[in-house]
N, C-alpha and C. Protein backbone atom coordinates (compact mmCIF):
# COMPACT_ATOMS: atom_id res chain seq x y z
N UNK A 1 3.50 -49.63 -26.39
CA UNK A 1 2.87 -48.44 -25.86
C UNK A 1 3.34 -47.23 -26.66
N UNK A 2 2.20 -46.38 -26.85
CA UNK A 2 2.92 -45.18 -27.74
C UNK A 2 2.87 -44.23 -27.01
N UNK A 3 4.42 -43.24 -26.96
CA UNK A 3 4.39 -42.21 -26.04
C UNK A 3 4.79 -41.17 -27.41
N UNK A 4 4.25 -40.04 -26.98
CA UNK A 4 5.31 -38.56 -27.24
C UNK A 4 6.08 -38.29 -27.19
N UNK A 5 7.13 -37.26 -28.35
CA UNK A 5 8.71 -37.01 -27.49
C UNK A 5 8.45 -35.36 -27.86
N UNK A 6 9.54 -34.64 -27.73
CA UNK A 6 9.84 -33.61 -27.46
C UNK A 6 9.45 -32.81 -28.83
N UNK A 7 10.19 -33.41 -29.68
CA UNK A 7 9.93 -33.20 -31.30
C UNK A 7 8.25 -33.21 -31.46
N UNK A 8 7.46 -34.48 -31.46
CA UNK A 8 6.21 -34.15 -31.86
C UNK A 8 5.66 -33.22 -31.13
N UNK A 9 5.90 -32.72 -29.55
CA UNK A 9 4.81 -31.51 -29.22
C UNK A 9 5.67 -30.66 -29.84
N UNK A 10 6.62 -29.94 -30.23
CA UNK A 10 7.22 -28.81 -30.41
C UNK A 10 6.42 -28.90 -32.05
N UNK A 11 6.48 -29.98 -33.11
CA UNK A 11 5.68 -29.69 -34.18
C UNK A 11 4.30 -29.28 -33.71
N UNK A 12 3.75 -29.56 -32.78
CA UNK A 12 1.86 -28.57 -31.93
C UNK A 12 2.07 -27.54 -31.75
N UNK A 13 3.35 -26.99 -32.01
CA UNK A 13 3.24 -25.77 -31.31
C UNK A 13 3.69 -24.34 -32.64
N UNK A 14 3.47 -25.58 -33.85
CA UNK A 14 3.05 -24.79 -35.21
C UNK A 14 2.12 -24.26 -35.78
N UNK A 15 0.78 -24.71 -34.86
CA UNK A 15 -0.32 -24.35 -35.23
C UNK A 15 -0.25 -22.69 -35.77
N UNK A 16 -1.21 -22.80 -36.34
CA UNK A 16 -1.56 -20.98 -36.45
C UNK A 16 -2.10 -20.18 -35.49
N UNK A 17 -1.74 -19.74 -35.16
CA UNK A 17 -1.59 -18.67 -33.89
C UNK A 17 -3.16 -17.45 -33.69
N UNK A 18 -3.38 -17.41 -35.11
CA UNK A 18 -4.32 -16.38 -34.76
C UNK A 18 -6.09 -16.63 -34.87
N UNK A 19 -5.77 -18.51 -35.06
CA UNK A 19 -6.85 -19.10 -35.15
C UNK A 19 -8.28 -18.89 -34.30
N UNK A 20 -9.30 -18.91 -34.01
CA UNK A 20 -10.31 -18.48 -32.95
C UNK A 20 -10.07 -19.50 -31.71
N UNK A 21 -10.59 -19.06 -30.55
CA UNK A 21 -10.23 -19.45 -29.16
C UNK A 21 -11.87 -21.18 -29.35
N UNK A 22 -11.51 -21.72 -28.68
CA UNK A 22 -12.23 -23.21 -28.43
C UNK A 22 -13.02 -22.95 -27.75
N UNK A 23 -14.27 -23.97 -27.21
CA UNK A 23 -15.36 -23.66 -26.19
C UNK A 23 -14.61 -22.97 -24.90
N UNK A 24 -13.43 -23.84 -24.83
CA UNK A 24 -13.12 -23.09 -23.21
C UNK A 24 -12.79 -22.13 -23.35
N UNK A 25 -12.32 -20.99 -24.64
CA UNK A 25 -12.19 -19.55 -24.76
C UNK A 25 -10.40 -19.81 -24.44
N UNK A 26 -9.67 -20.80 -24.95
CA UNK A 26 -8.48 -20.48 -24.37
C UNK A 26 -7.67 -20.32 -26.18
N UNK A 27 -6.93 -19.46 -26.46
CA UNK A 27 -6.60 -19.00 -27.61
C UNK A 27 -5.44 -20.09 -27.93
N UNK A 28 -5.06 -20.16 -29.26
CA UNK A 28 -3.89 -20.88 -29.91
C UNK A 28 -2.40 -20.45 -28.81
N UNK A 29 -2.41 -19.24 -29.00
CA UNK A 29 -1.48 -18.50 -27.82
C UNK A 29 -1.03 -18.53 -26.82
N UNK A 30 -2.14 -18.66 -26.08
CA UNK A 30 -2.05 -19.24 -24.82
C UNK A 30 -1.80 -20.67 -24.46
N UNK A 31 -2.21 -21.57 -25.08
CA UNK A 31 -1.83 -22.71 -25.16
C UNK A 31 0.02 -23.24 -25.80
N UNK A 32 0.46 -22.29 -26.50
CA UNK A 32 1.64 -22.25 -27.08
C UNK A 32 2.65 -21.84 -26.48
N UNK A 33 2.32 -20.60 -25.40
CA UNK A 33 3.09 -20.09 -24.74
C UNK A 33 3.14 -21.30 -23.26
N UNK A 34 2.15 -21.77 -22.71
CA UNK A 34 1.89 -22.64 -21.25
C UNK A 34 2.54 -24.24 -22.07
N UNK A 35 2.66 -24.18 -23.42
CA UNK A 35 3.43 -25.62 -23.83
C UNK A 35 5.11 -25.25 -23.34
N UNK A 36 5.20 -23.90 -24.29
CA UNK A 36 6.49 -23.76 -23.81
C UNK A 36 7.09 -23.32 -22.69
N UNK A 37 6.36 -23.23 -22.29
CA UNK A 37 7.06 -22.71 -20.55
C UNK A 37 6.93 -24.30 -19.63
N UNK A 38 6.04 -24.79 -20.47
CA UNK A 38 6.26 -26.02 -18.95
C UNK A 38 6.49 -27.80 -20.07
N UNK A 39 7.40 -27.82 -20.97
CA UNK A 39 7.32 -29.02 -22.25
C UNK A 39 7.23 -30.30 -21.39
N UNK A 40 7.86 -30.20 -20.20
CA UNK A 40 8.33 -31.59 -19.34
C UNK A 40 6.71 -32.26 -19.26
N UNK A 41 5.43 -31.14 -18.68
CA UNK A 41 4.34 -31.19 -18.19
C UNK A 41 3.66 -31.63 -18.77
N UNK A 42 3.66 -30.72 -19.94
CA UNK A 42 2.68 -31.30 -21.36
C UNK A 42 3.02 -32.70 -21.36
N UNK A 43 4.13 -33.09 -22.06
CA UNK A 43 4.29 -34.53 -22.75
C UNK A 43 4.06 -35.10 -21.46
N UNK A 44 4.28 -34.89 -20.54
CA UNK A 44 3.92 -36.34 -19.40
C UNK A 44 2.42 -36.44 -19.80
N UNK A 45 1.53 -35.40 -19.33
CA UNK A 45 -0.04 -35.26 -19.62
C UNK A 45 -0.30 -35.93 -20.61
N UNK A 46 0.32 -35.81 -21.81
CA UNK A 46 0.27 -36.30 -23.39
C UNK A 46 0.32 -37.99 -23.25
N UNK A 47 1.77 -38.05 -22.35
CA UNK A 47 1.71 -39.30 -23.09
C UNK A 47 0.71 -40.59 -21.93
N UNK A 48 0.29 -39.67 -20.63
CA UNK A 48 -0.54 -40.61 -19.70
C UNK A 48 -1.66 -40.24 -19.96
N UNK A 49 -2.11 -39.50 -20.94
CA UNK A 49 -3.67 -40.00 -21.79
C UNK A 49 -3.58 -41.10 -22.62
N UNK A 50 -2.12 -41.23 -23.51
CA UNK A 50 -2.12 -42.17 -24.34
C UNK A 50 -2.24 -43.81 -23.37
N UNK A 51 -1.29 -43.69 -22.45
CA UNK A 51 -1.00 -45.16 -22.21
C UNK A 51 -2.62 -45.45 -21.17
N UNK A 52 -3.06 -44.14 -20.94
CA UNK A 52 -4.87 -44.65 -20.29
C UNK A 52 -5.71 -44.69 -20.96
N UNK A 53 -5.74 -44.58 -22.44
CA UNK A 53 -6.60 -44.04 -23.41
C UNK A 53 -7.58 -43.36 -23.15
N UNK A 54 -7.54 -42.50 -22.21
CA UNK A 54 -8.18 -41.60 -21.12
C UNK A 54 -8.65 -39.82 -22.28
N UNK A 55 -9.43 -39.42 -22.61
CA UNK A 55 -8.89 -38.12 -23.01
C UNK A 55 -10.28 -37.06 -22.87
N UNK A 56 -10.09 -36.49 -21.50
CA UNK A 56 -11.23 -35.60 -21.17
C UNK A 56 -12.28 -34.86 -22.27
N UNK A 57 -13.68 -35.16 -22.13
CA UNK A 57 -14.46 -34.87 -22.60
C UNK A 57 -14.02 -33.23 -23.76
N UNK A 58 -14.01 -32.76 -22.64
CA UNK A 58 -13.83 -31.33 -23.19
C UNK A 58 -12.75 -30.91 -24.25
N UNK A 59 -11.66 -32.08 -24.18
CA UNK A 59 -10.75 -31.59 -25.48
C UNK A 59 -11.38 -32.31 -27.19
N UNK A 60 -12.33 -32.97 -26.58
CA UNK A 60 -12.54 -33.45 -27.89
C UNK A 60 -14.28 -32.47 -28.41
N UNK A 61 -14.19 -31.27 -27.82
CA UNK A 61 -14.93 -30.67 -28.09
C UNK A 61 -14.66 -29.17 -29.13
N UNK A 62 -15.24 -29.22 -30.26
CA UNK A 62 -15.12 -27.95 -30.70
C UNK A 62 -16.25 -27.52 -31.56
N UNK A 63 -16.11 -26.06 -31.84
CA UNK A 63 -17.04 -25.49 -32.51
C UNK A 63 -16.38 -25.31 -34.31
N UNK A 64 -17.99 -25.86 -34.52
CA UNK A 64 -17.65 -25.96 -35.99
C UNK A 64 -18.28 -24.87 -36.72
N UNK A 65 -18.30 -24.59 -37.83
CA UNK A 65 -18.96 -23.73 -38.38
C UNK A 65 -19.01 -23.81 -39.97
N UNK A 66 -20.14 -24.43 -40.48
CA UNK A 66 -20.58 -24.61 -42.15
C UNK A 66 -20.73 -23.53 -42.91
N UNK A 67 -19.78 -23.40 -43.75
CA UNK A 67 -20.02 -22.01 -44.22
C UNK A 67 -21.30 -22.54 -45.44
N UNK A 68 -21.58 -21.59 -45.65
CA UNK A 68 -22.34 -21.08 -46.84
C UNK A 68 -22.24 -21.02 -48.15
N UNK A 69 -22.31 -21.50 -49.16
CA UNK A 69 -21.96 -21.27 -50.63
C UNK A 69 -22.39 -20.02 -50.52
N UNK A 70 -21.40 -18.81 -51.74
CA UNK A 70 -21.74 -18.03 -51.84
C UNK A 70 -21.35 -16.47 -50.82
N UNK A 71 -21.49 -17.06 -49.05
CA UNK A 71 -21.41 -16.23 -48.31
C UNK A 71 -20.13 -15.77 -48.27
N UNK A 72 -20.24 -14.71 -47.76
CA UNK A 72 -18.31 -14.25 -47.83
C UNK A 72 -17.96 -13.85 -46.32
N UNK A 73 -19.50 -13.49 -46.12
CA UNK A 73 -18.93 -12.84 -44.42
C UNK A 73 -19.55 -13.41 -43.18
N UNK A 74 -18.54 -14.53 -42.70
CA UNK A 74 -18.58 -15.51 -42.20
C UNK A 74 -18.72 -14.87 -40.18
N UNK A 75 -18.82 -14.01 -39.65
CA UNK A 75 -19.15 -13.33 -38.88
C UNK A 75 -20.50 -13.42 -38.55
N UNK A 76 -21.14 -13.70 -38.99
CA UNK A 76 -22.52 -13.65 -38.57
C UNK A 76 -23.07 -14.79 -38.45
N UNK A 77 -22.21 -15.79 -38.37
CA UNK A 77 -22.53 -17.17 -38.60
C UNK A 77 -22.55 -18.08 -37.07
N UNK A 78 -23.84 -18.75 -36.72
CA UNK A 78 -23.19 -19.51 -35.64
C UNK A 78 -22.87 -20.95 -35.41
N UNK A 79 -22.08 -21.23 -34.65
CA UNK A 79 -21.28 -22.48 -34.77
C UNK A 79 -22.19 -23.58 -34.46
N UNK A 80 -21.99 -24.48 -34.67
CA UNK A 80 -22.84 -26.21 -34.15
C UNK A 80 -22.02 -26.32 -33.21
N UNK A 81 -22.31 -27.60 -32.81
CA UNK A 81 -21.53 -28.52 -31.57
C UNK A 81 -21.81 -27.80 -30.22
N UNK A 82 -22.68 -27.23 -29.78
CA UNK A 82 -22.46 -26.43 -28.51
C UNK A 82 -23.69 -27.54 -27.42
């Protein structure tokens, strides 16, 4: 059975910070700060998706966005996957 330890979520919690927020609108930030305030929570969650191979629709959802050859200003652009 493969579980999580303490070490691999604390490497999740390297992400880049100022990345854009996901369909559910919840930011890199916020997710970084609610890892670290509650680590015990996360990895349990973490690792009883793994041993159910269970993993709610919605996290495997995101918005993508194809840039453009050429384009530079990626703002005006809208995402797939919705």
């Amino acid at each position: 059975m493969i579980h999580r330890s303490r070490v691999e979520l604390k490497a999740v919690l390297r992400v880049k910070s100022e990345k854009a927020p996901g369909p559910d609108g919840l930011t890199a930030d916020i997710c970084i700060a609610a890892i670290e305030s509650e680590m015990e929570v996360f990895l349990a969650i973490a690792n009883k998706c793994l041993e159910l191979a269970y993993f709610p629709t919605h996290w495997k959802t995101a918005h993508v966005i194809i840039p453009k050859p050429g384009k530079e200003d990626y703002t005006s652009l809208n995402p797939t996957g919705r």
